[in-house]
C-alpha atoms as a PDB file:
ATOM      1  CA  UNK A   1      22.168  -9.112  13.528  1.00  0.00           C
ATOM      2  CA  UNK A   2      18.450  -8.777  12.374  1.00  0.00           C
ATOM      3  CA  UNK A   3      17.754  -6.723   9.688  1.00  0.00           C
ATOM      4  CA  UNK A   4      14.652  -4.445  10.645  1.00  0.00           C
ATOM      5  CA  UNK A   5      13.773  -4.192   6.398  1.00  0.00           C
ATOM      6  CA  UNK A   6      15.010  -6.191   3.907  1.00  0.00           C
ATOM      7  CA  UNK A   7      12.703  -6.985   0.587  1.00  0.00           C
ATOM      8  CA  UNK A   8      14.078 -11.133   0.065  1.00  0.00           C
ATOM      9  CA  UNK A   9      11.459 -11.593  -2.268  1.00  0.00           C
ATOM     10  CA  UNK A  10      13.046  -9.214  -5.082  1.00  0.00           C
ATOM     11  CA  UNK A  11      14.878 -11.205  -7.590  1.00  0.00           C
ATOM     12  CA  UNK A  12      17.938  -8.970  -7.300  1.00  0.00           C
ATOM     13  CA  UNK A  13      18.290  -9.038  -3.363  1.00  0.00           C
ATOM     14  CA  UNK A  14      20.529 -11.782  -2.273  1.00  0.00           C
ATOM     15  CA  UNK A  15      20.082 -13.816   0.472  1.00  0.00           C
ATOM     16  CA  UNK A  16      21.560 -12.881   3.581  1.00  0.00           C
ATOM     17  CA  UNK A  17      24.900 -14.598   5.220  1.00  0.00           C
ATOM     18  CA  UNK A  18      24.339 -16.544   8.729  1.00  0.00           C
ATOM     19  CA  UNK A  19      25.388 -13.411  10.048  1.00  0.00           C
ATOM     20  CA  UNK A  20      21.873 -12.240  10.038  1.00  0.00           C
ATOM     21  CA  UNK A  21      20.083 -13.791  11.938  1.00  0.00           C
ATOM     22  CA  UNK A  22      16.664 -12.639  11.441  1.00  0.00           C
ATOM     23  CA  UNK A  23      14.543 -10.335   9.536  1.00  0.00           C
ATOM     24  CA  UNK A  24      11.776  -8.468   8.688  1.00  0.00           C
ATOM     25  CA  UNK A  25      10.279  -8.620   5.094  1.00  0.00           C
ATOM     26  CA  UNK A  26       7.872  -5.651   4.057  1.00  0.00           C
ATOM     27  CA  UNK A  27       5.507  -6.223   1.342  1.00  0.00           C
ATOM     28  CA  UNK A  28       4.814  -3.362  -1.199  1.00  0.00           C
ATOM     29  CA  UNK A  29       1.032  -4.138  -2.071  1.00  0.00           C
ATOM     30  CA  UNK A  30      -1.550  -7.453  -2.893  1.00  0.00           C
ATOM     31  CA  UNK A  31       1.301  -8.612  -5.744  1.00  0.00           C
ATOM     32  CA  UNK A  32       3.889  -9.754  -3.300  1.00  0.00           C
ATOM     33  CA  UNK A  33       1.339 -10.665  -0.351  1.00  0.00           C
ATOM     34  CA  UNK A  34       1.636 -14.423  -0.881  1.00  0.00           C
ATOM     35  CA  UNK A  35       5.782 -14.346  -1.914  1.00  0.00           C
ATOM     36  CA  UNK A  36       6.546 -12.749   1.517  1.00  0.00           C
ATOM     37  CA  UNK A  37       4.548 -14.965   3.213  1.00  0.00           C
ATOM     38  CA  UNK A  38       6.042 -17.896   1.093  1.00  0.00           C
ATOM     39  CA  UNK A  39       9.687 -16.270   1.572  1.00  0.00           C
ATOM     40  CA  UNK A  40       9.150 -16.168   5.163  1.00  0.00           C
ATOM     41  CA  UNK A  41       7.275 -19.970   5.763  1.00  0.00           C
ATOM     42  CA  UNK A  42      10.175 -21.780   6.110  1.00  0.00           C
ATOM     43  CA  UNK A  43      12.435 -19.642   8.555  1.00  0.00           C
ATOM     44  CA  UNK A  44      11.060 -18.988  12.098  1.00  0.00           C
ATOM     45  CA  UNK A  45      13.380 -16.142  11.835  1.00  0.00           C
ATOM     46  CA  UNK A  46      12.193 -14.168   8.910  1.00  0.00           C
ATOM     47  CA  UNK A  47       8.946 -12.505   9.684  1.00  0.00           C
ATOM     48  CA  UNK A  48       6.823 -10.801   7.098  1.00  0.00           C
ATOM     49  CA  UNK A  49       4.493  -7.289   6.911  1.00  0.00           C
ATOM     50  CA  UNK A  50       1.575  -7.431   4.715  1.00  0.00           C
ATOM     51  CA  UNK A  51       0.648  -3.867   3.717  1.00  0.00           C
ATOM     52  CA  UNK A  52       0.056  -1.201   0.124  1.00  0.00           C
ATOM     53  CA  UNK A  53       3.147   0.832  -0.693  1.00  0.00           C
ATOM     54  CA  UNK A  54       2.840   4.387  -1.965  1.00  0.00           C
ATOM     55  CA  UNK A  55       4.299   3.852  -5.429  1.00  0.00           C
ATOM     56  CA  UNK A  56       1.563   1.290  -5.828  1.00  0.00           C
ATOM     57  CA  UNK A  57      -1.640   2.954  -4.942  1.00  0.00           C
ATOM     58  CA  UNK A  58      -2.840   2.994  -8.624  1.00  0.00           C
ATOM     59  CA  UNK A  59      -2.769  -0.484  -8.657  1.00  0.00           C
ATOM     60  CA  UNK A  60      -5.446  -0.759  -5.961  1.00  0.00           C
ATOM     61  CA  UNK A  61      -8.806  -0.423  -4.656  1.00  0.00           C
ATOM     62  CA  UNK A  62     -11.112  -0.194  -1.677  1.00  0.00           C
ATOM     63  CA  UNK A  63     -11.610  -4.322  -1.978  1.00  0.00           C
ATOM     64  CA  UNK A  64      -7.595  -4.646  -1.547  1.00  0.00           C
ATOM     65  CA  UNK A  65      -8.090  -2.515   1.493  1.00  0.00           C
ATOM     66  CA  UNK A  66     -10.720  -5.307   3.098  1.00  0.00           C
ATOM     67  CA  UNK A  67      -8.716  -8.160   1.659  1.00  0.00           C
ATOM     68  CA  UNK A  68      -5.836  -6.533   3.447  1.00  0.00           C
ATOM     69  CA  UNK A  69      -7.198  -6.666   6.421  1.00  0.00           C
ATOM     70  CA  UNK A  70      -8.537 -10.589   5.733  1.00  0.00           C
ATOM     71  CA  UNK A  71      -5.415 -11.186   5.225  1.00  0.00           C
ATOM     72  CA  UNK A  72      -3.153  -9.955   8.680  1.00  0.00           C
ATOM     73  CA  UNK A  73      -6.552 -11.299  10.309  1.00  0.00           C
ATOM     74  CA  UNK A  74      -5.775 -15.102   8.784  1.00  0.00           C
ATOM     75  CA  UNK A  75      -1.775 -14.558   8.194  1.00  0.00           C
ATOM     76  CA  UNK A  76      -0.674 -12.387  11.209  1.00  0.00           C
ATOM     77  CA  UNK A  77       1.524 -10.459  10.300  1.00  0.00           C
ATOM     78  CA  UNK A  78       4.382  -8.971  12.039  1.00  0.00           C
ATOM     79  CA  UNK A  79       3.481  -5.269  11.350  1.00  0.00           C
ATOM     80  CA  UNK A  80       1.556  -3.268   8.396  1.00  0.00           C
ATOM     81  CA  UNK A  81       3.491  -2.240   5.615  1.00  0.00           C
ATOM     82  CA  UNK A  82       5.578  -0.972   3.586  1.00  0.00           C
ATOM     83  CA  UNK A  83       2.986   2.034   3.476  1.00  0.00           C
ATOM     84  CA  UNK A  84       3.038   5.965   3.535  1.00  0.00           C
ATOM     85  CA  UNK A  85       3.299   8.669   1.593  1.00  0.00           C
ATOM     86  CA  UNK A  86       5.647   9.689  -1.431  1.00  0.00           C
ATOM     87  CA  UNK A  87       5.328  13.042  -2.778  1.00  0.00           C
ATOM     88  CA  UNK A  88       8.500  12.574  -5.573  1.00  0.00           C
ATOM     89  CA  UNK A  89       7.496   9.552  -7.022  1.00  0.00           C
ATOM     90  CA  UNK A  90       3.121   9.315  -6.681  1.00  0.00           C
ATOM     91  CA  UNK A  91       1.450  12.703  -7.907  1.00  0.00           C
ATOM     92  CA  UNK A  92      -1.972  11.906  -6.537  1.00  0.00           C
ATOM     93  CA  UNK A  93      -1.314  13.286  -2.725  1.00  0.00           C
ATOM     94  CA  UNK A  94      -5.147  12.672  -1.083  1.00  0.00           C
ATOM     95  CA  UNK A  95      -5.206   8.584  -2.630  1.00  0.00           C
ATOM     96  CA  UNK A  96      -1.903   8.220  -0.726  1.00  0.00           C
ATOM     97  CA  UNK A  97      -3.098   9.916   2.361  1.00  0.00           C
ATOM     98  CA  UNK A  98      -5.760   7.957   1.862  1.00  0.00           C
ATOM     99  CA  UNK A  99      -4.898   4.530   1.525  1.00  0.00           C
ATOM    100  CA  UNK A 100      -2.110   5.430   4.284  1.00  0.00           C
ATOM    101  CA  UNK A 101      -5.071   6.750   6.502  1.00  0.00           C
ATOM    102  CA  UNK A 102      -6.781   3.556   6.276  1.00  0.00           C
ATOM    103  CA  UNK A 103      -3.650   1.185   6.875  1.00  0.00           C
ATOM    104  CA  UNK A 104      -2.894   3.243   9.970  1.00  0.00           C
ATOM    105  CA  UNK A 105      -6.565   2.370  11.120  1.00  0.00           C
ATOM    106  CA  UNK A 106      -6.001  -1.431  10.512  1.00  0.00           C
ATOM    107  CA  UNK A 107      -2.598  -1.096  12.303  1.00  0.00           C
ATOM    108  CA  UNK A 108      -4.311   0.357  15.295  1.00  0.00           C
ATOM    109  CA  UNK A 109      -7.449  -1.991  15.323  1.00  0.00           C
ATOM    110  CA  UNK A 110      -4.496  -5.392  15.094  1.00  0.00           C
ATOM    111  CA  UNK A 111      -2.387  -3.990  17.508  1.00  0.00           C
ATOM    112  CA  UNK A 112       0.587  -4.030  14.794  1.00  0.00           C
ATOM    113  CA  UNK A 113       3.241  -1.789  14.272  1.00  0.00           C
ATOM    114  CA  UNK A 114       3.927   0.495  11.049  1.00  0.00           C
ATOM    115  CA  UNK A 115       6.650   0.382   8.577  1.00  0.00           C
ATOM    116  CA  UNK A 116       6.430   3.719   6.612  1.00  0.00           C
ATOM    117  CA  UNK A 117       8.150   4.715   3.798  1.00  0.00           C
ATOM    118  CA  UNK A 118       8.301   8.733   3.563  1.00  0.00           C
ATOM    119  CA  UNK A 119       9.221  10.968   0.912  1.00  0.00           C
ATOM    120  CA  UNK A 120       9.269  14.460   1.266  1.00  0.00           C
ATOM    121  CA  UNK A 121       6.372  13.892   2.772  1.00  0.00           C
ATOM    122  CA  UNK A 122       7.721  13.629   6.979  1.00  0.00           C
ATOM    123  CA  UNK A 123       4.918  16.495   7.947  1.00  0.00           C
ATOM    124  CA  UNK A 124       2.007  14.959   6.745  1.00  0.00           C
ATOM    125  CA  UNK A 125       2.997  11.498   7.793  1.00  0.00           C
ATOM    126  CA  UNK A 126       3.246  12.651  11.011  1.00  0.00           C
ATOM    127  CA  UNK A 127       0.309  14.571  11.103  1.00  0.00           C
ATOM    128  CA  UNK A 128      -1.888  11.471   9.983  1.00  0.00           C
ATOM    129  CA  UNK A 129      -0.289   9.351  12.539  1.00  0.00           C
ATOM    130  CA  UNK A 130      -0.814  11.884  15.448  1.00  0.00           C
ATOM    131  CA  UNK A 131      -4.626  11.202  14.385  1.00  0.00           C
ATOM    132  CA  UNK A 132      -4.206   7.716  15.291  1.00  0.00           C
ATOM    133  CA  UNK A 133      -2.847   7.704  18.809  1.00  0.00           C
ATOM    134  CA  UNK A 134      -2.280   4.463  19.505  1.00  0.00           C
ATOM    135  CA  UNK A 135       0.159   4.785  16.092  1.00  0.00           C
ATOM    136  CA  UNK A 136       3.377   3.011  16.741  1.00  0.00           C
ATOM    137  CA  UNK A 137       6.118   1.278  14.239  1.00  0.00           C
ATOM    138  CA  UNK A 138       9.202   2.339  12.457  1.00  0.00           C
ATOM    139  CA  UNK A 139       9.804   5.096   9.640  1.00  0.00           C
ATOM    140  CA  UNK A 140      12.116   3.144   7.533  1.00  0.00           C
ATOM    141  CA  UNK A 141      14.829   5.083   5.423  1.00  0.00           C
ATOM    142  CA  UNK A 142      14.348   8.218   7.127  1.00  0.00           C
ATOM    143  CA  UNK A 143      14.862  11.230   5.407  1.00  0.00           C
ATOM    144  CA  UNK A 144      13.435  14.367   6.816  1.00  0.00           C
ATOM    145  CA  UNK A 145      15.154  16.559   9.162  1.00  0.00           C
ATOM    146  CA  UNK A 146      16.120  16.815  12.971  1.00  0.00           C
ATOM    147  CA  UNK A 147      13.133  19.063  14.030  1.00  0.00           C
ATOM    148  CA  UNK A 148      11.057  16.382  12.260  1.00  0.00           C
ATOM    149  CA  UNK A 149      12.476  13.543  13.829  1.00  0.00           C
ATOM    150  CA  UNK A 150      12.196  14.877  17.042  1.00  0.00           C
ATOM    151  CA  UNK A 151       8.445  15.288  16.882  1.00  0.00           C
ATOM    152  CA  UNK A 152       8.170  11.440  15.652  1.00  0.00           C
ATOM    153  CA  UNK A 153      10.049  10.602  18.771  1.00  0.00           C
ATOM    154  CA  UNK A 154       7.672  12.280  20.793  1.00  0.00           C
ATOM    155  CA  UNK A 155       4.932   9.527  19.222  1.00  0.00           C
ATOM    156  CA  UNK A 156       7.372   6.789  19.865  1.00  0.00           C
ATOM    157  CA  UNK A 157       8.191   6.096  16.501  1.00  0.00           C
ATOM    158  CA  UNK A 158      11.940   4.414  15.422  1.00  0.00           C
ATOM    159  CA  UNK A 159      14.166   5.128  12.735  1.00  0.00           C
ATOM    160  CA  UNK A 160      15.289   3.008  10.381  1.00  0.00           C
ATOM    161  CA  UNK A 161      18.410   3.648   8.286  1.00  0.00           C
ATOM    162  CA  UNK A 162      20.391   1.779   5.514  1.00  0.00           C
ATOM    163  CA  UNK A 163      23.116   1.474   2.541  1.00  0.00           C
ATOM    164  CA  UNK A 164      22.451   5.495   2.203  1.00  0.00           C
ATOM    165  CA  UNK A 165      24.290   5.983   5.803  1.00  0.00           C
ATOM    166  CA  UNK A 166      27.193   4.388   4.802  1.00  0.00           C
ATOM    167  CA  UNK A 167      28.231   7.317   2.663  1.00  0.00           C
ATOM    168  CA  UNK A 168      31.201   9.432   3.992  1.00  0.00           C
ATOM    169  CA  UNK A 169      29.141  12.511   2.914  1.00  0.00           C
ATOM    170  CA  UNK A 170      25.956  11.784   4.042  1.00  0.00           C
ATOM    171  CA  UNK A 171      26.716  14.685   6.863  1.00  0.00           C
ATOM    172  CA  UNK A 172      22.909  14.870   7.331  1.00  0.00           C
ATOM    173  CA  UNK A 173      22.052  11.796   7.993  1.00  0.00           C
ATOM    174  CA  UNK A 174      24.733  11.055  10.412  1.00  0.00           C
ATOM    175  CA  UNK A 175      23.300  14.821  12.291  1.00  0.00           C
ATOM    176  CA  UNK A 176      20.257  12.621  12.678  1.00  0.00           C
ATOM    177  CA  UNK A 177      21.904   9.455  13.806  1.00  0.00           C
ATOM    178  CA  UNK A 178      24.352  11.676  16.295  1.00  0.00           C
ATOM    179  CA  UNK A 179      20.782  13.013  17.625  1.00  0.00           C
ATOM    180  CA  UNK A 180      18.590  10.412  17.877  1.00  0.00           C
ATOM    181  CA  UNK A 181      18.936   7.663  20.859  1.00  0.00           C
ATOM    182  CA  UNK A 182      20.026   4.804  19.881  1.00  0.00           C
ATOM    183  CA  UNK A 183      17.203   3.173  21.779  1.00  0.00           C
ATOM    184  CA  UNK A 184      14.825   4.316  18.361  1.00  0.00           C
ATOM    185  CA  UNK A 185      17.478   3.383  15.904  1.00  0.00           C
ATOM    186  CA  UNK A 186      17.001   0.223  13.123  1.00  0.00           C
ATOM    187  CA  UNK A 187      19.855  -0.857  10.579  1.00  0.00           C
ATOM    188  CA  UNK A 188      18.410  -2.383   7.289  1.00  0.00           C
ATOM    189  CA  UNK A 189      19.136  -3.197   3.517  1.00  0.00           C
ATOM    190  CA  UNK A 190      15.882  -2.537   2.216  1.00  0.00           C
ATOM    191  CA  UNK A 191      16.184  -3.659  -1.644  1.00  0.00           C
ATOM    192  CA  UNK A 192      20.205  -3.261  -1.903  1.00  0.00           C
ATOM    193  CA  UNK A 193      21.615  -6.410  -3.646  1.00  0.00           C
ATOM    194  CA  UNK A 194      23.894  -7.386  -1.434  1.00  0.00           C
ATOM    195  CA  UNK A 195      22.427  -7.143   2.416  1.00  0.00           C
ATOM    196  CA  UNK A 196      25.439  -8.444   4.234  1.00  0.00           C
ATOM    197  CA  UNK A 197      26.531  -5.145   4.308  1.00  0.00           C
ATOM    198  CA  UNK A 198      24.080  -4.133   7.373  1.00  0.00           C
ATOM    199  CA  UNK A 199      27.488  -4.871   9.396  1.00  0.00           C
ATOM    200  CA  UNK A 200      28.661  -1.793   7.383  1.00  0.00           C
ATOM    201  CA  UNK A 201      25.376   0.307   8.802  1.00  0.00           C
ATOM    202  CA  UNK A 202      25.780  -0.668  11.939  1.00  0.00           C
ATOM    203  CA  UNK A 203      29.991   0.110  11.814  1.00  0.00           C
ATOM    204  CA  UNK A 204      28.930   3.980  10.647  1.00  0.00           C
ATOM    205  CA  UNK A 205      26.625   3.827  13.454  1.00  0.00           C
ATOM    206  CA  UNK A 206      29.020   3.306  16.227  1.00  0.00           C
ATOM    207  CA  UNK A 207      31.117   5.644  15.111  1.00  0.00           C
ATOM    208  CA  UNK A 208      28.894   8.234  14.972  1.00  0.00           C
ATOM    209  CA  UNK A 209      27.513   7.560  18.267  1.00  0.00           C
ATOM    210  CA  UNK A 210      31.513   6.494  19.530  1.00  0.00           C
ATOM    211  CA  UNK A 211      29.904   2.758  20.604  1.00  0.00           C
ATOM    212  CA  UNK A 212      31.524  -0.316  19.896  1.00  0.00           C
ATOM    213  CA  UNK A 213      30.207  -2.039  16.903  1.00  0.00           C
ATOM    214  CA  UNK A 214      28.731  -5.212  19.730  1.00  0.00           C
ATOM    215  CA  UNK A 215      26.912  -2.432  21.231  1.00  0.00           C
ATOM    216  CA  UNK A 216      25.125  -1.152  18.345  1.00  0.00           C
ATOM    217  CA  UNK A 217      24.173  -5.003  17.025  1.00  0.00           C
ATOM    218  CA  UNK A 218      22.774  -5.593  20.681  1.00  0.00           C
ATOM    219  CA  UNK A 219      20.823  -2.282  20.626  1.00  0.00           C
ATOM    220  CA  UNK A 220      19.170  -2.099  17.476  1.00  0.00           C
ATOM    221  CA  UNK A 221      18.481  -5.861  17.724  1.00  0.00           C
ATOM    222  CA  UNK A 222      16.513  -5.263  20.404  1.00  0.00           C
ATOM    223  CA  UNK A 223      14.854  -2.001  19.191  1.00  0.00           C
ATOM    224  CA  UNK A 224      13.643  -4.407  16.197  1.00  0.00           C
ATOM    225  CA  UNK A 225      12.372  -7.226  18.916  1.00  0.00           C
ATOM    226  CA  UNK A 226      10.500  -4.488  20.472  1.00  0.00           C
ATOM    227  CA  UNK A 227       8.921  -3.033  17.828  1.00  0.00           C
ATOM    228  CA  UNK A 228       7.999  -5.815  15.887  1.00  0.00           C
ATOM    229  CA  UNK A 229       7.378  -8.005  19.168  1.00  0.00           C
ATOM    230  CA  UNK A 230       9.625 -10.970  17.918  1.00  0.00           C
ATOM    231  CA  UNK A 231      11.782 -13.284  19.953  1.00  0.00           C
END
């Protein structure tokens, strides 16, 4: 199984069981740039994103956004991110859209994918990335509603979902995952301690789409090859 988000540089994630067999390690902002990188070095199957997340725009200036892009030019980087928008948490709406804008240019110029995080903010994410339209990648923890998600489709964008599905009465969610093709569907752990339980994702996903469990694994493996262009 590869888990399509899964922050292994946070002191309280574990590492993963040999039943993952790859992943995909966001970074939230020029802090953790070198510890994903690090995290990743020694593993040919744990590739990293180099990117500014939302809750950490304060922490940042226009020089992180050129070292940012120094750095996927000299690191390569399997995607930009974690970036986006988050209107709960992060007040200041135009530096997110922003610093989001900008990392959505860099995306575009490297040919990368995106890994967004969005908060009550699915509208304007999508908006910014219909500006860009060679805009590709992966909203991660998805949130927003059917309607929503069906215009993100339309720009080829995946969905990633998590520890949050699990939950018998998470009726919404599973709407969305009932919806959505499984083609566009990712299974993560994000920053939950214990990320074995992705098998437990990708269980609630097969029953709400009534596949076998195998089926699911193969899918969304492949979704996350495809996305993030990995072997």
């Amino acid at each position: 199984m590869l888990n399509s988000h899964i922050h292994l540089d946070f002191d309280n994630v574990n590492s993963p069981s040999s039943s993952t067999t790859g992943v995909i390690v966001p970074s939230t902002g020029k802090d953790n740039w070198d510890s994903v990188i690090a995290c990743c070095s020694a593993d040919n199957n744990s590739h990293f994103a180099l990117g500014i997340h939302p809750w950490f725009i304060e922490n940042h200036q226009m020089i992180d956004l050129y070292n940012l892009e120094v750095r996927i030019e000299e690191e390569k980087p399997v995607a930009v991110g974690e970036c986006g928008l988050d209107y709960v948490k992060v007040k200041d709406q135009n530096t997110q859209r922003f610093m989001f804008d900008e990392q959505i240019s860099l995306a575009t110029r490297f040919d990368l994918p995106l890994i967004i995080h969005s908060v009550q903010a699915t509208e304007d994410v999508t908006d910014l990335l219909k500006s860009h339209s060679k805009s590709r990648g992966v909203i991660h923890a998805y949130s927003g509603s059917i309607q929503q998600a069906e215009n993100l489709l339309k720009i080829n964008f995946s969905f990633g979902f998590g520890n949050t599905l699990i939950n018998p009465q998470a009726y919404k969610l599973h709407d969305i995952v009932k919806f959505l093709p499984i083609e566009s569907i990712v299974i993560e752990t994000d920053d939950h301690k214990n990320p074995d339980e992705l098998i437990q994702v990708a269980e609630r996903v097969a029953r709400i789409k009534k596949l076998t469990v195998d089926e699911v694994i193969d899918q969304c493996d492949q979704n996350t090859r495809n996305i993030f262009n990995i072997d």
